[in-house]
PDB file of N, CA and C in Angstrom:
ATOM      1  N   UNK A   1      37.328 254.303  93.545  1.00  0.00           N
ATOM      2  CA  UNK A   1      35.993 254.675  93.154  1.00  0.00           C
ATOM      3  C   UNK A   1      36.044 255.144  91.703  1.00  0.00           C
ATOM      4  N   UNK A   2      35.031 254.791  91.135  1.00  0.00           N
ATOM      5  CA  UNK A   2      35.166 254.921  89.591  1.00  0.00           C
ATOM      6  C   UNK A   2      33.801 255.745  88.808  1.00  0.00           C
ATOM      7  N   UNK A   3      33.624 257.075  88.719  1.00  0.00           N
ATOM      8  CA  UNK A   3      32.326 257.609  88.343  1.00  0.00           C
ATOM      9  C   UNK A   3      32.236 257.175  86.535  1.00  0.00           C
ATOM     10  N   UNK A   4      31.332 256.704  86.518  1.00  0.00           N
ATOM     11  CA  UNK A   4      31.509 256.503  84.870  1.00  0.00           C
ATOM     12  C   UNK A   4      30.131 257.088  84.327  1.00  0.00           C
ATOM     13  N   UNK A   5      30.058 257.111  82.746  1.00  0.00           N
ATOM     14  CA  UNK A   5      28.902 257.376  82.231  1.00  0.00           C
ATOM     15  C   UNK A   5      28.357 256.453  81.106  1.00  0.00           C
ATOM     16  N   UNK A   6      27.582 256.526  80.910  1.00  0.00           N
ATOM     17  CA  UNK A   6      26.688 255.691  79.850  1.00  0.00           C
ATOM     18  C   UNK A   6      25.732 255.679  78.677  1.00  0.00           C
ATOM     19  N   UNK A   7      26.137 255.083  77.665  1.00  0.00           N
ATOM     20  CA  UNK A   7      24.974 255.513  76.577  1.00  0.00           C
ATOM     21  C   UNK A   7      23.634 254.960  76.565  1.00  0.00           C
ATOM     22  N   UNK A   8      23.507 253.967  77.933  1.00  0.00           N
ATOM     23  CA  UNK A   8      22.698 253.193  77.848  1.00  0.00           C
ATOM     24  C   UNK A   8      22.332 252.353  78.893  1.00  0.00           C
ATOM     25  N   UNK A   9      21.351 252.106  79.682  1.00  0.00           N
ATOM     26  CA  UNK A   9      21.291 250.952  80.633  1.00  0.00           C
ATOM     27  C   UNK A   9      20.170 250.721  80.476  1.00  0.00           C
ATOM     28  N   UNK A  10      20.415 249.219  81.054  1.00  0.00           N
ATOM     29  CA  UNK A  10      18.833 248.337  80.917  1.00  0.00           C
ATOM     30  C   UNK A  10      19.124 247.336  82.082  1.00  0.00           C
ATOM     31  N   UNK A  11      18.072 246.221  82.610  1.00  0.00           N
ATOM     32  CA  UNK A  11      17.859 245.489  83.380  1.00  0.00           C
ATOM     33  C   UNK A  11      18.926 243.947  82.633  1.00  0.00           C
ATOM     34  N   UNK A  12      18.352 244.020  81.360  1.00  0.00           N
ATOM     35  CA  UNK A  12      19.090 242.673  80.657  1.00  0.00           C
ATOM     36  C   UNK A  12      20.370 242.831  80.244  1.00  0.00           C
ATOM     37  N   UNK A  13      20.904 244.569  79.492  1.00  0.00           N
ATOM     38  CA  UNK A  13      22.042 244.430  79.402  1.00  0.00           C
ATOM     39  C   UNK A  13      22.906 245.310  79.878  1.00  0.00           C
ATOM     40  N   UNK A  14      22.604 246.024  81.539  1.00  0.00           N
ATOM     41  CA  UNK A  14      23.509 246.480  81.967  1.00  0.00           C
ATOM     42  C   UNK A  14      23.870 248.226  80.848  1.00  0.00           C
ATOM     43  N   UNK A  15      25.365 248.258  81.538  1.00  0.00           N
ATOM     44  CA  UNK A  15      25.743 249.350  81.083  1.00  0.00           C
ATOM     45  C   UNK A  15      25.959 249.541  79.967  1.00  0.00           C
ATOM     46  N   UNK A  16      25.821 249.917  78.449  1.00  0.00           N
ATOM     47  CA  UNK A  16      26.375 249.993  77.056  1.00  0.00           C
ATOM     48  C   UNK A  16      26.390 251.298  76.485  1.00  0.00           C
ATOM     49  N   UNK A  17      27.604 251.096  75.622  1.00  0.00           N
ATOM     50  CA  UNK A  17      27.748 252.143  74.679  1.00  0.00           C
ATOM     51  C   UNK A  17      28.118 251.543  73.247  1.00  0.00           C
ATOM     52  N   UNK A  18      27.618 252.516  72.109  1.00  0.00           N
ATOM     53  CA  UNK A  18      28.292 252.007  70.775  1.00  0.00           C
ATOM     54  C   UNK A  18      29.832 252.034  70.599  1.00  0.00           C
ATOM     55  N   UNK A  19      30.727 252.579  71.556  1.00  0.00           N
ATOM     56  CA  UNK A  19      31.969 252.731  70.911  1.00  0.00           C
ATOM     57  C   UNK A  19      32.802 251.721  71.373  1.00  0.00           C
ATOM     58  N   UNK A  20      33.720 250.919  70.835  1.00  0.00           N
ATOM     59  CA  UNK A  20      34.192 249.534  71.414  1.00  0.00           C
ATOM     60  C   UNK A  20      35.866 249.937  72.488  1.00  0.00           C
ATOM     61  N   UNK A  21      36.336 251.368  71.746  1.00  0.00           N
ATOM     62  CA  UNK A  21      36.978 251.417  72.567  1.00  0.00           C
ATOM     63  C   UNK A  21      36.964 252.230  73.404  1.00  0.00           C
ATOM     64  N   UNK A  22      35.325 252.518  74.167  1.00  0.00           N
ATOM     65  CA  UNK A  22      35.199 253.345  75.468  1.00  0.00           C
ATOM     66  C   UNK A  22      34.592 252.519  76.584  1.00  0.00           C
ATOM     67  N   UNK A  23      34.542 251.129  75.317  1.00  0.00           N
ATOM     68  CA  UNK A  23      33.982 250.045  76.047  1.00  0.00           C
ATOM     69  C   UNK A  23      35.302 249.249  77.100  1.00  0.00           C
ATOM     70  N   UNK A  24      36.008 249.164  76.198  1.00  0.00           N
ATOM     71  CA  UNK A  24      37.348 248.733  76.568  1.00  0.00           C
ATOM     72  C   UNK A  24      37.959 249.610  78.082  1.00  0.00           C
ATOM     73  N   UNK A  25      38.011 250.458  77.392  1.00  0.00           N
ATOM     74  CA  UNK A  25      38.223 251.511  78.835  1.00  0.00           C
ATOM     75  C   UNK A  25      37.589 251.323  79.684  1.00  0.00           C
ATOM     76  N   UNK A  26      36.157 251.527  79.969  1.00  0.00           N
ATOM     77  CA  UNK A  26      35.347 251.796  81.145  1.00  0.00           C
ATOM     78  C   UNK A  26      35.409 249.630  81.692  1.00  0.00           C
ATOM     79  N   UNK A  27      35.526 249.025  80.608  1.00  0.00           N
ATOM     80  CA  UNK A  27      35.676 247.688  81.664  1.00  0.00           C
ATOM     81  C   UNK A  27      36.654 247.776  82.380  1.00  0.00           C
ATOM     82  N   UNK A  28      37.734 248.480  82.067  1.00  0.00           N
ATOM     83  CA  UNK A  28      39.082 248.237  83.086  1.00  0.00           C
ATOM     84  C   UNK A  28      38.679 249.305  84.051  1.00  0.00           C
ATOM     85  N   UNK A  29      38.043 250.706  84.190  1.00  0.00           N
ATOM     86  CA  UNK A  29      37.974 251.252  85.206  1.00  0.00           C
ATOM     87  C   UNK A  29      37.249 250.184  86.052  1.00  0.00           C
ATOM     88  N   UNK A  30      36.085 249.541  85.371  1.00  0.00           N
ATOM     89  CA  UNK A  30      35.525 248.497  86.473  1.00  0.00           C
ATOM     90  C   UNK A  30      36.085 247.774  86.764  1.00  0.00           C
ATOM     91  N   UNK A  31      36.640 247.036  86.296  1.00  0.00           N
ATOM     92  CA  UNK A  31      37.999 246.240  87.035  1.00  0.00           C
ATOM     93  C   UNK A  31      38.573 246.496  88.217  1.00  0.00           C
ATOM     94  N   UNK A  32      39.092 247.932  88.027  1.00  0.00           N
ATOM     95  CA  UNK A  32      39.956 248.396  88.669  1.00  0.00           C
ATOM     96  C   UNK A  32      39.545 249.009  90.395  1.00  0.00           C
ATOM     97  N   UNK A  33      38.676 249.261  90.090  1.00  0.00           N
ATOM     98  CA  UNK A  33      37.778 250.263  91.344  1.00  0.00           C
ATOM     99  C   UNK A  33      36.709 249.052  92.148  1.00  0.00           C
ATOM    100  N   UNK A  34      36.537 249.757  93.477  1.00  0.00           N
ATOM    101  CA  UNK A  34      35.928 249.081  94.339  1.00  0.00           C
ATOM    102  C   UNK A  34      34.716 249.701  94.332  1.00  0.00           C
ATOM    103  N   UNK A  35      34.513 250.766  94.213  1.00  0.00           N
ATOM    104  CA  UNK A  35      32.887 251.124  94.310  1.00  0.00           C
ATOM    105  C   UNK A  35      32.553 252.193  93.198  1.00  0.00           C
ATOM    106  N   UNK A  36      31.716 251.687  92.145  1.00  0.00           N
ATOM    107  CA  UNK A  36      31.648 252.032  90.832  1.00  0.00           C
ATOM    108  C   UNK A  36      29.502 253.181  90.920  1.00  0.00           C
ATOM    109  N   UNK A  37      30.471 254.315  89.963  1.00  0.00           N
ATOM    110  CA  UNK A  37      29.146 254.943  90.323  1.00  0.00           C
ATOM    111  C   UNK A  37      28.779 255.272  88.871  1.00  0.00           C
ATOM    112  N   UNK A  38      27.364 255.724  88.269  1.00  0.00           N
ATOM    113  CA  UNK A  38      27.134 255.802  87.027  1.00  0.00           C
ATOM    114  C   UNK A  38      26.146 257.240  87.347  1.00  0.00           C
ATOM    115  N   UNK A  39      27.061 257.846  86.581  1.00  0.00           N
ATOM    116  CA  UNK A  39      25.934 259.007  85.830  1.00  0.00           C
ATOM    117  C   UNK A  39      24.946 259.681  84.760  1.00  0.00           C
ATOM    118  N   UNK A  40      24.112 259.073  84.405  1.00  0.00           N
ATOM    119  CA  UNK A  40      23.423 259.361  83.688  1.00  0.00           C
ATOM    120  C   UNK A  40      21.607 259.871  83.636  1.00  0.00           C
ATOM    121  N   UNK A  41      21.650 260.583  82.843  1.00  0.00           N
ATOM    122  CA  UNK A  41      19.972 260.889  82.741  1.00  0.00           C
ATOM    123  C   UNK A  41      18.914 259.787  81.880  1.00  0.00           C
ATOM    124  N   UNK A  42      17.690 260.453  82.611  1.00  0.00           N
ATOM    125  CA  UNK A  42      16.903 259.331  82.673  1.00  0.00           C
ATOM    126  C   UNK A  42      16.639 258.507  80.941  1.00  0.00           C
ATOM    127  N   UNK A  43      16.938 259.330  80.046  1.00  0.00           N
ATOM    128  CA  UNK A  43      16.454 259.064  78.714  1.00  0.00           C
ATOM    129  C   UNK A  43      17.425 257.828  78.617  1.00  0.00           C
ATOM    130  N   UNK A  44      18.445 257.219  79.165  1.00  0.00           N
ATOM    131  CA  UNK A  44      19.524 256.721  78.677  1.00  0.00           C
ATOM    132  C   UNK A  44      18.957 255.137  79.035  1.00  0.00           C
ATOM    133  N   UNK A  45      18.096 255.356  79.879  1.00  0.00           N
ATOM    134  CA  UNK A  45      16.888 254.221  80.527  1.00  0.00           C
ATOM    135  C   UNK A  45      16.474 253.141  79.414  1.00  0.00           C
ATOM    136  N   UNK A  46      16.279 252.143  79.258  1.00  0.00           N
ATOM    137  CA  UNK A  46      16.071 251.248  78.949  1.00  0.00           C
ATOM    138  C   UNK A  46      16.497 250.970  77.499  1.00  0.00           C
ATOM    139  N   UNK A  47      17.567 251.872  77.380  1.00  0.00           N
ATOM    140  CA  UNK A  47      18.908 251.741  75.973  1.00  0.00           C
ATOM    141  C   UNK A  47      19.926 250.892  76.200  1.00  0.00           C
ATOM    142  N   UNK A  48      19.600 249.873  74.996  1.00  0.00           N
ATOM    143  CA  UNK A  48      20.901 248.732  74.487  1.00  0.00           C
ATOM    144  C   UNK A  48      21.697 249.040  73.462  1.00  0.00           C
ATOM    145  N   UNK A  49      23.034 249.458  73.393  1.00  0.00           N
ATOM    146  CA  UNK A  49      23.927 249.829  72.865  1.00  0.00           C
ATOM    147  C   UNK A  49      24.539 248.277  72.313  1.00  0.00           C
ATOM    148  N   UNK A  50      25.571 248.697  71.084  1.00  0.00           N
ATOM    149  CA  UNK A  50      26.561 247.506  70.695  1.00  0.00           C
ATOM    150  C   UNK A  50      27.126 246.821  72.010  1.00  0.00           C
ATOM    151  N   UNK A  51      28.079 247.332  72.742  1.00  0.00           N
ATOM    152  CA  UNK A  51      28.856 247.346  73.728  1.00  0.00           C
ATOM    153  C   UNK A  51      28.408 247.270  75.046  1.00  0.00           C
ATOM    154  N   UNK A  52      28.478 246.273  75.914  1.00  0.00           N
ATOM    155  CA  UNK A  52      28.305 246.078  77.025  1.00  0.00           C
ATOM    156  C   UNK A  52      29.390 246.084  78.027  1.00  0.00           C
ATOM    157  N   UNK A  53      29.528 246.960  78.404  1.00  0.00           N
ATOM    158  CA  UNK A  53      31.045 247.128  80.059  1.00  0.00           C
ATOM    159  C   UNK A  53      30.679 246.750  81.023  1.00  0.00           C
ATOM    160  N   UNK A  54      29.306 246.669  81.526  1.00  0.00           N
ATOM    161  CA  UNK A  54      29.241 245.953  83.063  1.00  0.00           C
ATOM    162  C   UNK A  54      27.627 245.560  83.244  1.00  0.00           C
ATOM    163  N   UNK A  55      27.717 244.764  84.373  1.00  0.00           N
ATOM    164  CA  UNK A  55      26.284 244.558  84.821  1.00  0.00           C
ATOM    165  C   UNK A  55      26.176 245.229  85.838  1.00  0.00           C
ATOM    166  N   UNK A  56      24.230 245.394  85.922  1.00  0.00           N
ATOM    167  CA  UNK A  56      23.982 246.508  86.605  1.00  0.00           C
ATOM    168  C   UNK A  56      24.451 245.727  88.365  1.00  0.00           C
ATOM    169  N   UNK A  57      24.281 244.555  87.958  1.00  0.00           N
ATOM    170  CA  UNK A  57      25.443 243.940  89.812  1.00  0.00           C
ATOM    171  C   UNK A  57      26.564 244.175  89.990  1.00  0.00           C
ATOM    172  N   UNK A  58      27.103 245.012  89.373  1.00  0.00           N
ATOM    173  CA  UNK A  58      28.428 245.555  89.504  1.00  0.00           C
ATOM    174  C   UNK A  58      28.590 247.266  89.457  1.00  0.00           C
ATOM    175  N   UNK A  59      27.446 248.202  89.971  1.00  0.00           N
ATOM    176  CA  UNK A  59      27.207 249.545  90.046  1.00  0.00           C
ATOM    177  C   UNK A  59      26.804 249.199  91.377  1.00  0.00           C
ATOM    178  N   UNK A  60      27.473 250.552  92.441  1.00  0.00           N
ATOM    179  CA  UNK A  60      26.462 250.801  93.315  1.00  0.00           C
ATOM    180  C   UNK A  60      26.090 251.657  93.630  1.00  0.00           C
ATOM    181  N   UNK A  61      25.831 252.619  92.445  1.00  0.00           N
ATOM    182  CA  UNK A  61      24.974 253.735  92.431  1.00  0.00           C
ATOM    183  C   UNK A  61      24.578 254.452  91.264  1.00  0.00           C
ATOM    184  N   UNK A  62      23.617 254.992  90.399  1.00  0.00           N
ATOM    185  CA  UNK A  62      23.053 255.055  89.580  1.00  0.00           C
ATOM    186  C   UNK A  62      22.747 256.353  89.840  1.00  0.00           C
ATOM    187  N   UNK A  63      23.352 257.828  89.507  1.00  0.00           N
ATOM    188  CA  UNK A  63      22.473 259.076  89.603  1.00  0.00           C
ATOM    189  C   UNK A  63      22.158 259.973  88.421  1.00  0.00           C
ATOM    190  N   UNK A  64      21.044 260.169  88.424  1.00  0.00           N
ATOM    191  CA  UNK A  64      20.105 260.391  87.589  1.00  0.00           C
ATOM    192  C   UNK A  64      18.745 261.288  88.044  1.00  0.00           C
ATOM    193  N   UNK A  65      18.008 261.966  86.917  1.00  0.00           N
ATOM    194  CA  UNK A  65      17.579 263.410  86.786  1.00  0.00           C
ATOM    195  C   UNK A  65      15.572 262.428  87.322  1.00  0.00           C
ATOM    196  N   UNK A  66      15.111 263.265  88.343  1.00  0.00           N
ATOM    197  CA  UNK A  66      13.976 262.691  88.410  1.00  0.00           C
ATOM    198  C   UNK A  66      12.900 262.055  87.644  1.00  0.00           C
ATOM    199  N   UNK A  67      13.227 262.279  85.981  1.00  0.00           N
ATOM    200  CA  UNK A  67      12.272 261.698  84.928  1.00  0.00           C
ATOM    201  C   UNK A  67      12.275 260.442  84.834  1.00  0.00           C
ATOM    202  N   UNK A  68      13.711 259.943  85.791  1.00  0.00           N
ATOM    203  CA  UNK A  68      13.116 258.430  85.592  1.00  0.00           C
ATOM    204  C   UNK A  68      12.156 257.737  86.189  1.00  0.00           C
ATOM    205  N   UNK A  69      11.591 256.851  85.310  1.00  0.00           N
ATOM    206  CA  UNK A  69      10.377 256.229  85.907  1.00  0.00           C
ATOM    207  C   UNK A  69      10.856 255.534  86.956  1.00  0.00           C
ATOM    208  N   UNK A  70       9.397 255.323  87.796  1.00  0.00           N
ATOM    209  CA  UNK A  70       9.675 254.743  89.020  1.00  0.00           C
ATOM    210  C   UNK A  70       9.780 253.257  89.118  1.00  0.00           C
ATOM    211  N   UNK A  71       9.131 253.021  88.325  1.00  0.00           N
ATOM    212  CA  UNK A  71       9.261 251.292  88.232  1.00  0.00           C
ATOM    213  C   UNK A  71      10.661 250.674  87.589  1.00  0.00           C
ATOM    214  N   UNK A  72      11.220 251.630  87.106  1.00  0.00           N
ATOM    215  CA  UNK A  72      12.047 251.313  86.230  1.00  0.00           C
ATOM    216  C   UNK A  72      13.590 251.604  87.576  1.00  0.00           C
ATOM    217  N   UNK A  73      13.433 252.391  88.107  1.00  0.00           N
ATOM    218  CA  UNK A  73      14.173 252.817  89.774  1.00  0.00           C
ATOM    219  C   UNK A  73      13.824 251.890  90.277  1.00  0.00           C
ATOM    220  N   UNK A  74      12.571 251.064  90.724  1.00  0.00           N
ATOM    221  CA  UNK A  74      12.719 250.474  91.550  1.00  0.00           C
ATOM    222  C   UNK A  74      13.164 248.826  91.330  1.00  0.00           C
ATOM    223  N   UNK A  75      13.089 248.035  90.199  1.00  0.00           N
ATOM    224  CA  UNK A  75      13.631 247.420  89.417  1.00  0.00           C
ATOM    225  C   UNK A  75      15.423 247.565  89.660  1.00  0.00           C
ATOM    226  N   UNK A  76      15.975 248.565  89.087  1.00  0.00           N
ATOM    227  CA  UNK A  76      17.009 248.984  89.392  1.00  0.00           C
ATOM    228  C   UNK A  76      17.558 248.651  90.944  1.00  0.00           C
ATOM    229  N   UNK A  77      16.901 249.326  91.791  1.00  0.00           N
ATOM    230  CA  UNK A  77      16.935 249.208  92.961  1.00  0.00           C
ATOM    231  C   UNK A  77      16.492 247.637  93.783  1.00  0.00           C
ATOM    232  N   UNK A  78      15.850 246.762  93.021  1.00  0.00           N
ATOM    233  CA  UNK A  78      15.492 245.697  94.007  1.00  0.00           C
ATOM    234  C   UNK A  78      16.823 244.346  92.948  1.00  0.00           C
ATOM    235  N   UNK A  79      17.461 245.313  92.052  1.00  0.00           N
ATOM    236  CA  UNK A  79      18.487 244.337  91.682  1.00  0.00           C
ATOM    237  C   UNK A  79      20.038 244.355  92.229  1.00  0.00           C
ATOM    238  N   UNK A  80      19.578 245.515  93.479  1.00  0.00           N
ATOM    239  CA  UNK A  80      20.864 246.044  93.880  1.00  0.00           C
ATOM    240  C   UNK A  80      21.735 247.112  94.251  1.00  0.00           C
ATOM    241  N   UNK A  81      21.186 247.602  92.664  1.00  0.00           N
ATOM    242  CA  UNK A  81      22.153 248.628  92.577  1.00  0.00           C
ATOM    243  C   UNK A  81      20.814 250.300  93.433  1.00  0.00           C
ATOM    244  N   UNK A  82      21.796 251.106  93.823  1.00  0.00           N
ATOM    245  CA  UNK A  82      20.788 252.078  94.270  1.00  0.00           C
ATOM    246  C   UNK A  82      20.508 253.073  93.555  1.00  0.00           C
ATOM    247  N   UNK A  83      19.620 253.744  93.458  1.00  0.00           N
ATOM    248  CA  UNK A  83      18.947 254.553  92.559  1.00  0.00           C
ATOM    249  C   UNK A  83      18.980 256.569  93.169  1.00  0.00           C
ATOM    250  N   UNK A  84      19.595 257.076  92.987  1.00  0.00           N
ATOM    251  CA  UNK A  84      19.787 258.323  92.876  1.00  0.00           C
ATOM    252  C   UNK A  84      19.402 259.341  92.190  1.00  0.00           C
ATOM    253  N   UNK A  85      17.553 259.842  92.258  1.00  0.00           N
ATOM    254  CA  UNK A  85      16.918 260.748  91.725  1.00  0.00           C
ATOM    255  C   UNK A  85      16.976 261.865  91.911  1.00  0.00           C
ATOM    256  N   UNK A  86      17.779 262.965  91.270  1.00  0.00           N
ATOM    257  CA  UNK A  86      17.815 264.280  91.691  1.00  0.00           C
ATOM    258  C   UNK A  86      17.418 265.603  90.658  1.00  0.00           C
TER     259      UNK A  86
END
């Protein structure tokens, strides 16, 4: 299991950050792990970074602070991955 974090997610490009070698890293935790979880708050929502480490079909779980919008959760959620508002 692999908790990771993010500078950024979106529907088109998944997980990103600007730094290439945290990019590097967090692809091999995904690699590596069978059930991949992401923590981040809601502002980080519909941010495209340089760096892309994964698609959001490759998270299966997303937790995050109730400001995220709902459409934007449920989007999230009807692509898969599950959505964790707390």
């Amino acid at each position: 299991m692999a908790f990771l974090g993010t500078n950024g997610f979106s529907l088109d490009r998944g997980m990103t950050t600007p730094d290439l070698a945290e990019a590097n890293v967090k692809r091999a935790m995904v690699k590596s792990s069978r059930r991949r979880i992401v923590l981040a708050d809601s502002s980080k929502a519909d941010l495209s970074h340089f760096q892309h480490f994964t698609g959001i079909d490759e998270i299966a779980l997303l937790i995050t602070d109730s400001g995220l919008d709902e459409e934007i959760s449920e989007a999230l959620d009807n692509a898969g991955m599950e959505v964790l508002r707390t």
